[in-house]
Protein backbone atom coordinates (compact mmCIF):
# COMPACT_ATOMS: atom_id res chain seq x y z
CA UNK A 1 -88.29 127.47 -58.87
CA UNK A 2 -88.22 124.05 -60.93
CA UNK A 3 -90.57 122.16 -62.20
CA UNK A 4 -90.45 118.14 -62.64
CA UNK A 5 -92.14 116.43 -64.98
CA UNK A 6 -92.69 113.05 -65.47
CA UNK A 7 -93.04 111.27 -68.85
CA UNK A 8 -93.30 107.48 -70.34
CA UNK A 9 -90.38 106.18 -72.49
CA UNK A 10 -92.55 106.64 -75.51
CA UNK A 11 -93.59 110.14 -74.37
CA UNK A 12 -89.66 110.76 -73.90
CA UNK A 13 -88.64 109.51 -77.06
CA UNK A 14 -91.31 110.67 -79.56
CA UNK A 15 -91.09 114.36 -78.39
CA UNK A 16 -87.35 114.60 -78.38
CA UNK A 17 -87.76 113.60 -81.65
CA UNK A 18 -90.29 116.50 -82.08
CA UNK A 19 -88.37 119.29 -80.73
CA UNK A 20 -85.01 118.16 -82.76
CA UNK A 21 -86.64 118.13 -85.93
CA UNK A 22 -88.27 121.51 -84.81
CA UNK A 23 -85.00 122.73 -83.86
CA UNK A 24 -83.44 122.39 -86.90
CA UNK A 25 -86.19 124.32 -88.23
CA UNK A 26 -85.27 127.41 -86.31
CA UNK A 27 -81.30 126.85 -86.55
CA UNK A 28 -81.12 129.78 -88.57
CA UNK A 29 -83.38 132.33 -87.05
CA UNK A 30 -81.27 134.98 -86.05
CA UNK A 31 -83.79 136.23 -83.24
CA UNK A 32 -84.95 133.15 -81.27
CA UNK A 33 -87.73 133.81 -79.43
CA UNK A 34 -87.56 132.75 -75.19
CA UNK A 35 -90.22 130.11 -76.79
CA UNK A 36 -87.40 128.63 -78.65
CA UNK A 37 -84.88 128.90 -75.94
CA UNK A 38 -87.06 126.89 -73.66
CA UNK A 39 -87.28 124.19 -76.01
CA UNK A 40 -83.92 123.70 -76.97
CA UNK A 41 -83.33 123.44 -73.22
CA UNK A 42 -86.07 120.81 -72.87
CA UNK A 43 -84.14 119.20 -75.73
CA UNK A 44 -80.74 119.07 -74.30
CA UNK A 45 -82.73 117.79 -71.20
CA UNK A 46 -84.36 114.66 -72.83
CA UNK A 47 -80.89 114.32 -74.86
CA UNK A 48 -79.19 113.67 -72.10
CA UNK A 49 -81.29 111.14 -70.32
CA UNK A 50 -82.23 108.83 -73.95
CA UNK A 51 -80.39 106.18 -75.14
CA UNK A 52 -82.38 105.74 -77.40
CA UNK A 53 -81.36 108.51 -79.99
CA UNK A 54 -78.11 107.13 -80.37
CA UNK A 55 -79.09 103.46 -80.73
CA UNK A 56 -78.58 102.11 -84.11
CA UNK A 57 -82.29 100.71 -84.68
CA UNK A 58 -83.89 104.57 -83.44
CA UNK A 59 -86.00 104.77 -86.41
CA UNK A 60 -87.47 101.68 -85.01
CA UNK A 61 -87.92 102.29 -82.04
CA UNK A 62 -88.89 106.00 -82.64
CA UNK A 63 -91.77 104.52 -84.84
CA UNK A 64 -92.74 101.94 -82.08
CA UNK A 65 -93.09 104.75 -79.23
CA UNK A 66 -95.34 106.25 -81.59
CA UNK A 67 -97.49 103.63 -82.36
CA UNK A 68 -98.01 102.52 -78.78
CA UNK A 69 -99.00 106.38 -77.63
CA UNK A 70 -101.62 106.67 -80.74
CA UNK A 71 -102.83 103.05 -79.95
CA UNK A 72 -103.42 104.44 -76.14
């Protein structure tokens, strides 16, 4: 079974950000839960289909995504 799921660009971007920063939170857990699995997965997903992490103005446009979803 798969599920698809469709999000914005600024849905995309601001919660790759969230789940890399949260990853790097549980980098050294020895024990990672299946939680924790499925959200490095979900990571490697989003990593894979941004640009957007790897552009030189990110913080910008990080900060813009999440201006435009609170603004919403």
């Amino acid at each position: 079974m798969a599920v698809m799921v469709t999000l914005s660009d600024d849905e995309a971007i601001v919660l790759f950000d969230w789940l890399a920063r949260r990853s790097e939170t549980l980098a050294n857990d020895h024990r990672p839960s299946a939680e924790d699995i499925a959200m490095w997965n979900l990571e490697a997903l989003l990593e894979k289909a941004l640009a957007d992490p790897f552009a030189p103005d990110y913080a910008e446009r990080l900060e813009d995504a999440r201006s435009r979803l609170k603004a919403v």
